[in-house]
C-alpha atoms as a PDB file:
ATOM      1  CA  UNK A   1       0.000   0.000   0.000  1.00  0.00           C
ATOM      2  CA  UNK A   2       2.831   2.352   0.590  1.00  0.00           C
ATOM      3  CA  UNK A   3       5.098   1.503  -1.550  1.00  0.00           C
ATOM      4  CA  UNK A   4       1.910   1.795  -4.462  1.00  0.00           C
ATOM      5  CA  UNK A   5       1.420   5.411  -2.991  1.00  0.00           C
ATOM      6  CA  UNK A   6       5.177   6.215  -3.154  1.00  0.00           C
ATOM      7  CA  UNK A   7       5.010   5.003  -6.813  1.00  0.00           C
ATOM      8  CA  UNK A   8       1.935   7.114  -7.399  1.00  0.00           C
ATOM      9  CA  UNK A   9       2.718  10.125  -5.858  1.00  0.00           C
ATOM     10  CA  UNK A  10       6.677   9.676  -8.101  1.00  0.00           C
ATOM     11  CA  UNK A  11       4.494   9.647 -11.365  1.00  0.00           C
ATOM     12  CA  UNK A  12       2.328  12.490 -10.384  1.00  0.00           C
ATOM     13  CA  UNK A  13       4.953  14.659  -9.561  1.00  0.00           C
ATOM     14  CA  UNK A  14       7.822  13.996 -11.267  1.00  0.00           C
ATOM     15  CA  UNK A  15       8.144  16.510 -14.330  1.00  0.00           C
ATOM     16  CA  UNK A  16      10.848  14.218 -16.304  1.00  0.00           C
ATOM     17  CA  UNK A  17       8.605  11.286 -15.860  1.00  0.00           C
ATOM     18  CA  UNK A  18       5.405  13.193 -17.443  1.00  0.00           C
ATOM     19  CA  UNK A  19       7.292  14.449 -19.702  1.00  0.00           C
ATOM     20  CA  UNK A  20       8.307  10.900 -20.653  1.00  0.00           C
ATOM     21  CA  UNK A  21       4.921   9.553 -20.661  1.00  0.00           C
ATOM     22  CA  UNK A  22       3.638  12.505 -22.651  1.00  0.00           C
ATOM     23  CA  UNK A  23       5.972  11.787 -25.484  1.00  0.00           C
ATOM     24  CA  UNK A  24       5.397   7.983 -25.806  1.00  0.00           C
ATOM     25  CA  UNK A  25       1.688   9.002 -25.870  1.00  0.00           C
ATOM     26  CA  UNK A  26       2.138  11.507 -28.961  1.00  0.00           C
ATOM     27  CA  UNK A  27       4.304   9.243 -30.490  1.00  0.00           C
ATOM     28  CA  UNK A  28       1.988   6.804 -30.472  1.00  0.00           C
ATOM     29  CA  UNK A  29      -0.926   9.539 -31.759  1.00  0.00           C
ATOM     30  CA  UNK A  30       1.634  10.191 -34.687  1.00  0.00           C
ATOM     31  CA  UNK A  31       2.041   6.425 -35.421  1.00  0.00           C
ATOM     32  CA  UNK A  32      -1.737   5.638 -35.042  1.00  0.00           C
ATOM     33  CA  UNK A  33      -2.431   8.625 -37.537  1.00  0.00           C
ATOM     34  CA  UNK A  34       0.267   7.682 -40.022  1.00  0.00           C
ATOM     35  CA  UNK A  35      -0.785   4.096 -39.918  1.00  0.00           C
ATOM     36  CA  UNK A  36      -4.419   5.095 -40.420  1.00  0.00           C
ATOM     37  CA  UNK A  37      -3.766   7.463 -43.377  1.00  0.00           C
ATOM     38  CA  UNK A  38      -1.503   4.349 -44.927  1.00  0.00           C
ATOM     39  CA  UNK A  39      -3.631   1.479 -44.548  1.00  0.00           C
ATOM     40  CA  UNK A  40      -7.544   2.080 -43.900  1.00  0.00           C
ATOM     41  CA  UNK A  41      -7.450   6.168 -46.000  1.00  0.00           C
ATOM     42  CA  UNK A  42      -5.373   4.889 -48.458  1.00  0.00           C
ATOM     43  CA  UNK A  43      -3.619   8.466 -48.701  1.00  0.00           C
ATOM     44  CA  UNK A  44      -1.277   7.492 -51.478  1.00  0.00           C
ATOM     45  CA  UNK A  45       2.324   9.196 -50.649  1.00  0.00           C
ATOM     46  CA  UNK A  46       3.962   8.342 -46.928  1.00  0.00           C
ATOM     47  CA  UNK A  47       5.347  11.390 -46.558  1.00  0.00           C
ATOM     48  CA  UNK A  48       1.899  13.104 -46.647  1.00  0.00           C
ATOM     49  CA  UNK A  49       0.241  10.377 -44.273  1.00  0.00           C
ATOM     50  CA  UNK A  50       3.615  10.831 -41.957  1.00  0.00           C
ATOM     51  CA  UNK A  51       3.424  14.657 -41.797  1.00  0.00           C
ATOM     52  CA  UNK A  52      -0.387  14.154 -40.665  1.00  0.00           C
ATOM     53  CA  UNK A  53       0.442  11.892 -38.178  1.00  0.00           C
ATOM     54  CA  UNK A  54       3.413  14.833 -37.030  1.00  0.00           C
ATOM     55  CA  UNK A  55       0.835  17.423 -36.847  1.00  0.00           C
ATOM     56  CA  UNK A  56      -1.434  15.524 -34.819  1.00  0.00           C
ATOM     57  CA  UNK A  57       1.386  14.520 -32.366  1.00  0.00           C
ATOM     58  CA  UNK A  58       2.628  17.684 -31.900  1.00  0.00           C
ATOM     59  CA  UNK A  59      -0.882  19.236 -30.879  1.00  0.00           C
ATOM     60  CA  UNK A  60      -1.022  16.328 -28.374  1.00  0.00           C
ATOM     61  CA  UNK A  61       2.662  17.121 -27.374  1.00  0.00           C
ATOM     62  CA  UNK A  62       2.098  20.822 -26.711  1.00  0.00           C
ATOM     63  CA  UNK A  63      -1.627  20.365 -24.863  1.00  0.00           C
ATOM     64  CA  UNK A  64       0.588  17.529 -22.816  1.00  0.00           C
ATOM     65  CA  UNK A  65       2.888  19.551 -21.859  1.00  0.00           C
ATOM     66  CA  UNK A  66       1.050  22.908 -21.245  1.00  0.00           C
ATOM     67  CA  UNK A  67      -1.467  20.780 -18.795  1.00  0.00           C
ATOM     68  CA  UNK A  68       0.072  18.141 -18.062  1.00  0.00           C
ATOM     69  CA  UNK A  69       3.525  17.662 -17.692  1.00  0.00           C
ATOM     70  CA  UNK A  70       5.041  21.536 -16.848  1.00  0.00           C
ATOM     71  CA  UNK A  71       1.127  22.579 -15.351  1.00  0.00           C
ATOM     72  CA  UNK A  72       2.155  25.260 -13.315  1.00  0.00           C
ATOM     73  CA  UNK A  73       2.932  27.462 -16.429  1.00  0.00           C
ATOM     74  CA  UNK A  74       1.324  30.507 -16.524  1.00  0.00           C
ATOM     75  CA  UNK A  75       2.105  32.149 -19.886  1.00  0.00           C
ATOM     76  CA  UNK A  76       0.305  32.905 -23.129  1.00  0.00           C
ATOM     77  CA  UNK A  77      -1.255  30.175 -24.838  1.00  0.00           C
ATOM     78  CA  UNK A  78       0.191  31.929 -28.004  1.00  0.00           C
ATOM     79  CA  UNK A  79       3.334  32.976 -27.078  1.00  0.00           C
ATOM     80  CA  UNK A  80       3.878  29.178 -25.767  1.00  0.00           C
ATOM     81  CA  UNK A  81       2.156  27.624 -29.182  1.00  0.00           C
ATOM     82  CA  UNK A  82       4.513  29.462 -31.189  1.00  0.00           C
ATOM     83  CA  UNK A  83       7.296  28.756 -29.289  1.00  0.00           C
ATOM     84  CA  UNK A  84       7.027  25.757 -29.101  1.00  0.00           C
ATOM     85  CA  UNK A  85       6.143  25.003 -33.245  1.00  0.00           C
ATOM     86  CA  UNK A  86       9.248  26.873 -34.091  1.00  0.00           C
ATOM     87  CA  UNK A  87      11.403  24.273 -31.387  1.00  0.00           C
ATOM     88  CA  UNK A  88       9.303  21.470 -33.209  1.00  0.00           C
ATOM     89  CA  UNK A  89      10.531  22.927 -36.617  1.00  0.00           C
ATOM     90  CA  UNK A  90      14.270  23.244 -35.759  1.00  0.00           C
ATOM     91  CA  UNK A  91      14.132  19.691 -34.341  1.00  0.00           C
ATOM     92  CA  UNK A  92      12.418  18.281 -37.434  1.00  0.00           C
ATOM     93  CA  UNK A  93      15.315  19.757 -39.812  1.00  0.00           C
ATOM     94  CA  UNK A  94      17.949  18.555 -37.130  1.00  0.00           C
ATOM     95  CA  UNK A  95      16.789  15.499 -36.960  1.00  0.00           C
ATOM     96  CA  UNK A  96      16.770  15.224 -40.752  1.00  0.00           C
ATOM     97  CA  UNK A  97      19.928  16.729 -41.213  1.00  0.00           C
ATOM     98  CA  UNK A  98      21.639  14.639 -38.804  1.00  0.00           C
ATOM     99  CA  UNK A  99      20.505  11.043 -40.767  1.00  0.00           C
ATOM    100  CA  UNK A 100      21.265  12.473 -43.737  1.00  0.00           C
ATOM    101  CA  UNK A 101      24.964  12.500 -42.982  1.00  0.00           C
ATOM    102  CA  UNK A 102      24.589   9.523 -40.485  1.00  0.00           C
ATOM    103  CA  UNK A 103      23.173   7.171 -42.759  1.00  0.00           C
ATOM    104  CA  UNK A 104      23.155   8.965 -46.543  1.00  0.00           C
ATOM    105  CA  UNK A 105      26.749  10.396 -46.293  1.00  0.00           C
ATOM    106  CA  UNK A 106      28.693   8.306 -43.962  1.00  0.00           C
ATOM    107  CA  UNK A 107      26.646   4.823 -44.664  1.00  0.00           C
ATOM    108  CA  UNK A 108      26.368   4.409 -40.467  1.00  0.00           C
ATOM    109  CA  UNK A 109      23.143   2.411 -39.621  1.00  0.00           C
ATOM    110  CA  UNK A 110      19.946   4.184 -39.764  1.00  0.00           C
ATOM    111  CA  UNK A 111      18.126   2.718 -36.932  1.00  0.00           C
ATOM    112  CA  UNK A 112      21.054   3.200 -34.769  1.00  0.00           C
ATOM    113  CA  UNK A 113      21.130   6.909 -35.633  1.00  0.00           C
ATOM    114  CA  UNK A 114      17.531   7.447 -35.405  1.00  0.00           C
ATOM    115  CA  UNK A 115      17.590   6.379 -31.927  1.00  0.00           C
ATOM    116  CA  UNK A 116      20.559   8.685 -31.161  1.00  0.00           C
ATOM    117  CA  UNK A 117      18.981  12.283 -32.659  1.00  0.00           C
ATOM    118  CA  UNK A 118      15.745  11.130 -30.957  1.00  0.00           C
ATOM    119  CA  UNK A 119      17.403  10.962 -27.358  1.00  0.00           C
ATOM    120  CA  UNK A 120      19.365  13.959 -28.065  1.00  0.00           C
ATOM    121  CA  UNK A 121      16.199  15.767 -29.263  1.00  0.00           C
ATOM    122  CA  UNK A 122      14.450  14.800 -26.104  1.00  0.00           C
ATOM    123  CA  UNK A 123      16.762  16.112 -23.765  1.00  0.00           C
ATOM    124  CA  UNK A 124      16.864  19.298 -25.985  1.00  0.00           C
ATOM    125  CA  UNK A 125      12.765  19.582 -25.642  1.00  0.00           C
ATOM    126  CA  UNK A 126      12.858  18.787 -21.849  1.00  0.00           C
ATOM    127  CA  UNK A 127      15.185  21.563 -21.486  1.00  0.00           C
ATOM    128  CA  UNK A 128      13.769  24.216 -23.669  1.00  0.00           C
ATOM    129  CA  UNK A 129      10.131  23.953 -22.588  1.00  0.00           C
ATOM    130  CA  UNK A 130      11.187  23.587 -18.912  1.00  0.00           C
ATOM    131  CA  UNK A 131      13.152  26.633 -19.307  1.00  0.00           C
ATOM    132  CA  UNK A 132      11.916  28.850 -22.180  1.00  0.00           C
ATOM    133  CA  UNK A 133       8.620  27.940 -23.349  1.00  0.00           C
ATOM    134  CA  UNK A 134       6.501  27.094 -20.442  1.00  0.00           C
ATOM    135  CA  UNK A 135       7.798  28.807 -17.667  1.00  0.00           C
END
């Protein structure tokens, strides 16, 4: 019983593991959406289904994070939803960028490097809504 509560009361207020829980849940959104658009829409290019599963992710992602995971922020709706699309955007190219010479230019494995960019672009969200966007 105590050791449940403990566990309960770690969840609830530990930002990092919201934050963690947030993400795997708008992952998932993005997934669900892509996989949708592929196989029951029948939208006919990937990248279009994939960038419809992104958008719908990242809405999840920034309502997540704004009530859920960093709650006691008290700034503009706007000022945070811009904010936080333009840290979306920069990640998006840096991720890109970074397989592109990972796997395209110097032939490492993609999987490998996917999982690298996306842990280093986690830590970089973390920090920069913790500290800049929904203060």
């Amino acid at each position: 019983m105590i050791k449940t509560l403990f566990m309960k009361d770690l969840i609830i207020n530990n930002e990092k593991i919201r934050f963690v829980i947030n993400g795997l849940i708008a992952t998932s959104i993005h997934f669900l959406v892509l996989y949708l658009c592929v196989d029951f829409l029948m939208v006919a290019y990937y990248g279009i289904s994939n960038l419809i599963g992104a958008i719908f992710g990242t809405v999840y992602s920034f309502l997540g994070n704004k009530f859920y995971v960093f709650k006691d922020s008290n700034s503009n709706i706007f000022v945070q939803s811009s904010k936080f699309i333009g840290l979306y955007t920069c990640m998006a190219i840096n991720h890109g960028a970074f397989l592109y010479y990972w796997s395209d230019i110097f032939n490492y494995n993609y999987m490998l490097g996917f999982l690298l960019i996306t842990t280093l672009n986690t830590v970089l969200s973390f920090l920069v809504n913790k500290y800049k966007i929904f203060t």
